[in-house]
C-alpha atoms as a PDB file:
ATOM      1  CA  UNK A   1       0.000   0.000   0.000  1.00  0.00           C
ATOM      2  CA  UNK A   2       3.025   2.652   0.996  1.00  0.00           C
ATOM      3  CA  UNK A   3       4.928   1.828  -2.095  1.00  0.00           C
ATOM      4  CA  UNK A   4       1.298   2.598  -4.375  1.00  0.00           C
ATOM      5  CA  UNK A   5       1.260   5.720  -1.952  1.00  0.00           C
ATOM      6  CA  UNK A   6       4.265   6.867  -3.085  1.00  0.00           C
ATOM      7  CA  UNK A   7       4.405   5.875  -6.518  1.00  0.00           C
ATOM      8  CA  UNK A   8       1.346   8.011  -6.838  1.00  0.00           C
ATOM      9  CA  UNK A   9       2.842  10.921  -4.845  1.00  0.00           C
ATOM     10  CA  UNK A  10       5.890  10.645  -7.166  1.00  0.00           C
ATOM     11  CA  UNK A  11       3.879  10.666 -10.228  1.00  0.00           C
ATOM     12  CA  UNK A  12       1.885  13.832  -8.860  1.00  0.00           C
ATOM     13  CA  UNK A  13       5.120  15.667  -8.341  1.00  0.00           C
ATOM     14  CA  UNK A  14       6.383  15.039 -12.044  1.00  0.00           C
ATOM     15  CA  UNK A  15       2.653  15.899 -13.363  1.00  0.00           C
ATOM     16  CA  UNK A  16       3.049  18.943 -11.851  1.00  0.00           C
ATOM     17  CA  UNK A  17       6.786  19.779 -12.447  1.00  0.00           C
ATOM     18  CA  UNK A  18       6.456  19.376 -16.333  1.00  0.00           C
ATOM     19  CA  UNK A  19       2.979  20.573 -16.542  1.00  0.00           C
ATOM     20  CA  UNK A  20       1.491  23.953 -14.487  1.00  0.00           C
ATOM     21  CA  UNK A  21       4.362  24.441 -12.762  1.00  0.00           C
ATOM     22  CA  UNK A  22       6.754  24.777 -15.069  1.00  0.00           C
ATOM     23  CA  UNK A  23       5.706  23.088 -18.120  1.00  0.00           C
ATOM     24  CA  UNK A  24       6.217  25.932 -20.453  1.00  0.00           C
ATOM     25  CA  UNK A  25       9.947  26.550 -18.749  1.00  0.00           C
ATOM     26  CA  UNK A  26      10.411  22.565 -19.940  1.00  0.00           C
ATOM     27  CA  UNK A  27       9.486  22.836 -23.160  1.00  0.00           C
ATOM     28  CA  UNK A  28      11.543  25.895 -23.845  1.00  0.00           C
ATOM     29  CA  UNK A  29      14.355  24.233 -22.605  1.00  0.00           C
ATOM     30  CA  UNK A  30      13.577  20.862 -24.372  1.00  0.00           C
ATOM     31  CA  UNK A  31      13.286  22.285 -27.367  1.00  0.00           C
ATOM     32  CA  UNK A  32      10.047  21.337 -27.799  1.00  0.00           C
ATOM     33  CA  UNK A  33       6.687  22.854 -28.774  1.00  0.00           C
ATOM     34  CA  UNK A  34       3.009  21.988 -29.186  1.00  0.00           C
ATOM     35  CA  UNK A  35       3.002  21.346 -32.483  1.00  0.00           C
ATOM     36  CA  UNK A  36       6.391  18.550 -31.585  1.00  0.00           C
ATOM     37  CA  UNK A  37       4.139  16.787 -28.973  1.00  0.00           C
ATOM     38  CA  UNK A  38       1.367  15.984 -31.644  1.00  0.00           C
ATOM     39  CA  UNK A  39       3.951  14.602 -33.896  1.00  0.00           C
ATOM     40  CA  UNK A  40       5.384  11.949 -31.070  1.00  0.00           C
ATOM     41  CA  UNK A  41       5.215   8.272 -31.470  1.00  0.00           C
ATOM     42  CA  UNK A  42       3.560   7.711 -28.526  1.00  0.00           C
ATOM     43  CA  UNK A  43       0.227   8.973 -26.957  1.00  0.00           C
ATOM     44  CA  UNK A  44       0.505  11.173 -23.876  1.00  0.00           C
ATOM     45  CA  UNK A  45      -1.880   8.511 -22.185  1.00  0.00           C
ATOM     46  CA  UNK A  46       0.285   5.497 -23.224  1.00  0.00           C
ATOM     47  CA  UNK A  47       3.498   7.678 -22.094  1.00  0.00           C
ATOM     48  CA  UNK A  48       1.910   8.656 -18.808  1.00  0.00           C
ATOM     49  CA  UNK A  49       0.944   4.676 -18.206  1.00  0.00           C
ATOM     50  CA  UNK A  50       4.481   3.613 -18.618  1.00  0.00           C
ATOM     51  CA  UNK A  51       5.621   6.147 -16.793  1.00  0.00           C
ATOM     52  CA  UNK A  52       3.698   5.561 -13.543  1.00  0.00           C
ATOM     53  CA  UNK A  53       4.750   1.877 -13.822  1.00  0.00           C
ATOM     54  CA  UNK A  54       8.632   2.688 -14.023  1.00  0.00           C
ATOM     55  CA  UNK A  55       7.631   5.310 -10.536  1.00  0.00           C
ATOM     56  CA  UNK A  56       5.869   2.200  -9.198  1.00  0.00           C
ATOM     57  CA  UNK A  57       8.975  -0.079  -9.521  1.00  0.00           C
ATOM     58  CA  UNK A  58      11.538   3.042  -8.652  1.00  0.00           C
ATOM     59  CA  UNK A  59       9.187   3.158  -5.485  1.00  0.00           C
ATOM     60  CA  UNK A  60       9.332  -0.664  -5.232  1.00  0.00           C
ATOM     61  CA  UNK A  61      12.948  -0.841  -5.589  1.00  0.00           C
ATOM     62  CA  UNK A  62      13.117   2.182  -2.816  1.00  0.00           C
ATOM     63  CA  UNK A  63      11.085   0.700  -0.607  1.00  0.00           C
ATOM     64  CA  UNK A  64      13.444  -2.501  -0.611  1.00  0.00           C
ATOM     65  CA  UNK A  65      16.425  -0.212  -0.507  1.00  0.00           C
ATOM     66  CA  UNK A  66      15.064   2.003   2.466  1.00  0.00           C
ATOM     67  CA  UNK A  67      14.446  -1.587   4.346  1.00  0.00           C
ATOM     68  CA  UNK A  68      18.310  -3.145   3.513  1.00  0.00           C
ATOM     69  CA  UNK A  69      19.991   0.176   4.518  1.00  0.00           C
ATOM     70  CA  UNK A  70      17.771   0.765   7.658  1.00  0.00           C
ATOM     71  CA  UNK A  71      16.582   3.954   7.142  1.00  0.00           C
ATOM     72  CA  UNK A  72      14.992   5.449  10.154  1.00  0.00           C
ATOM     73  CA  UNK A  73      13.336   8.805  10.404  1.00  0.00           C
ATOM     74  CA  UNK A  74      13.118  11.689   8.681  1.00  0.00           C
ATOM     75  CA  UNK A  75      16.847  12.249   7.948  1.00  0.00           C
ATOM     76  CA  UNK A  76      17.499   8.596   7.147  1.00  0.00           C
ATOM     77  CA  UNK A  77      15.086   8.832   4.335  1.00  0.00           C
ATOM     78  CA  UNK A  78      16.391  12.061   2.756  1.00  0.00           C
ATOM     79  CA  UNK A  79      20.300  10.373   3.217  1.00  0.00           C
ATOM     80  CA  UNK A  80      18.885   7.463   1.198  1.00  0.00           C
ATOM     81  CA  UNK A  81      17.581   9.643  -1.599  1.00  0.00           C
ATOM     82  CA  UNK A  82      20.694  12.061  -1.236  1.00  0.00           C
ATOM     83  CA  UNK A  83      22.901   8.966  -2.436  1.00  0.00           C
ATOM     84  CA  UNK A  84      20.835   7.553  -4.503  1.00  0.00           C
ATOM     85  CA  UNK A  85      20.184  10.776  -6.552  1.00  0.00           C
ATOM     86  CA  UNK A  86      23.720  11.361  -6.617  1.00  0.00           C
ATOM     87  CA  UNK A  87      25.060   8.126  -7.379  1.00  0.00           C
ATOM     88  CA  UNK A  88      22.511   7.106  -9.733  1.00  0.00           C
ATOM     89  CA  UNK A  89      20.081   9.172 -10.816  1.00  0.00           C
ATOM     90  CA  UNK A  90      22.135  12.908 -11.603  1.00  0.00           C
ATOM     91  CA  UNK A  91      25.076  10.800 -13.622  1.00  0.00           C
ATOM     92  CA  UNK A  92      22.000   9.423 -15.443  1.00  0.00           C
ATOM     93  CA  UNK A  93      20.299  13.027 -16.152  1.00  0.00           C
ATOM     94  CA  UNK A  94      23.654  14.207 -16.773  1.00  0.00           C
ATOM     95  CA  UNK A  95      23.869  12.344 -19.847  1.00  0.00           C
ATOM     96  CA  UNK A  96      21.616  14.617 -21.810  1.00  0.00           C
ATOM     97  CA  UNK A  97      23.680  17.725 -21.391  1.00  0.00           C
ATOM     98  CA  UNK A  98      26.979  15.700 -21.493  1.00  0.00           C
ATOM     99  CA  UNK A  99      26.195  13.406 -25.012  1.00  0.00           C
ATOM    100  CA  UNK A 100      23.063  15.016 -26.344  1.00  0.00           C
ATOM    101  CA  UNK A 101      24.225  18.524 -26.541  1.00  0.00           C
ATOM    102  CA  UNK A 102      20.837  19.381 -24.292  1.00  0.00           C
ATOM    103  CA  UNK A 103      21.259  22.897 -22.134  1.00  0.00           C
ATOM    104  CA  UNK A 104      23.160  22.683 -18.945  1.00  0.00           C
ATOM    105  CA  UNK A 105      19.982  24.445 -17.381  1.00  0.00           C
ATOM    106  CA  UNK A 106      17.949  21.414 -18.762  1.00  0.00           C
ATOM    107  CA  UNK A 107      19.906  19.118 -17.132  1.00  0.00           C
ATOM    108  CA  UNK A 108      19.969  21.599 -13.597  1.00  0.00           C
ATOM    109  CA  UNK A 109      15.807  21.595 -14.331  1.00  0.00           C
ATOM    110  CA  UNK A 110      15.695  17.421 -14.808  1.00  0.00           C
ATOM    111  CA  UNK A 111      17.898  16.944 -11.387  1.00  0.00           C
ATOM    112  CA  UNK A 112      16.140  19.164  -9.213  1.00  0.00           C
ATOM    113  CA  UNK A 113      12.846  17.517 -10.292  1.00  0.00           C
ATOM    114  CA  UNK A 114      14.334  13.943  -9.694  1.00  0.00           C
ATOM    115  CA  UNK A 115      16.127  15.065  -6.367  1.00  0.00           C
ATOM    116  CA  UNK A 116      12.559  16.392  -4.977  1.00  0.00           C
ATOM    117  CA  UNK A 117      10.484  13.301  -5.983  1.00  0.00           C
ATOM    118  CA  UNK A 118      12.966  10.883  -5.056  1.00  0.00           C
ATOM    119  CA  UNK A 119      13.251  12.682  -1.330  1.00  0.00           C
ATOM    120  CA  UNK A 120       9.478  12.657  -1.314  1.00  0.00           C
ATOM    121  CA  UNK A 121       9.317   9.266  -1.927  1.00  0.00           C
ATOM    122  CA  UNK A 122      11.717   8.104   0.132  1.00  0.00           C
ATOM    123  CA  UNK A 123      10.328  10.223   3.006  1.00  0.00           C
ATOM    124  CA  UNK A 124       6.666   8.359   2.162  1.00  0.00           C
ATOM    125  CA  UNK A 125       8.356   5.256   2.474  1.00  0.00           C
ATOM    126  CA  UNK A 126      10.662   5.294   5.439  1.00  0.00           C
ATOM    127  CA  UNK A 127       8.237   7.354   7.458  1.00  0.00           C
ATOM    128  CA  UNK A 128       5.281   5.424   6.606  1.00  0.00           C
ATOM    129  CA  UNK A 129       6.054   2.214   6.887  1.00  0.00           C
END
């Protein structure tokens, strides 16, 4: 139930991140524009299905994780997504701006959005559990 919890909490964040928030920032940065998004392979339902179920098995994986490394509390939670962002998830953003030629303030954008969902998920899970 936690792990759905936070999955869905996760999801929210992103939702909101790329869309209201700063969806228009994203797009500028991306490079891409309305018109773009029509002409994409996949529908924005289809994308938005696969993308819950990879944040369901990140917050699967995390819960696991958060369990093995004893997390405890508040501050153990935001150590275990500290690491984890920094170990796996910001070389992994960093590839866009490092290979694909993408904006350095794309890649700052990507890895503050993955640093606060992680921490929120990992606070949902530790805290919760």
């Amino acid at each position: 139930m936690t792990v759905g919890i936070a999955a869905v909490a996760n999801f929210i964040i992103g939702a909101l991140w790329y869309g209201p928030l700063f969806g228009k920032t994203w797009m500028r940065l991306s490079g891409i524009t309305m018109e773009s998004m029509k002409g994409m392979s996949m529908t924005p339902v289809k994308a938005m299905t696969l993308g819950f179920i990879g944040t369901l098995l990140l917050s699967l994986v995390l819960a696991h994780m958060a369990a093995a490394f004893e997390a405890a509390g508040a501050a153990g939670a935001l150590e275990l997504a500290f690491w984890i962002w920094l170990g796996f998830f910001l070389p992994v953003v960093a590839g866009g701006y490092l290979w694909e030629g993408k904006p350095l303030k794309l890649f700052l954008f990507n890895a503050t959005h993955q640093f606060i969902a992680l921490s929120v998920t990992a606070l949902i899970l530790v805290l919760w559990r």
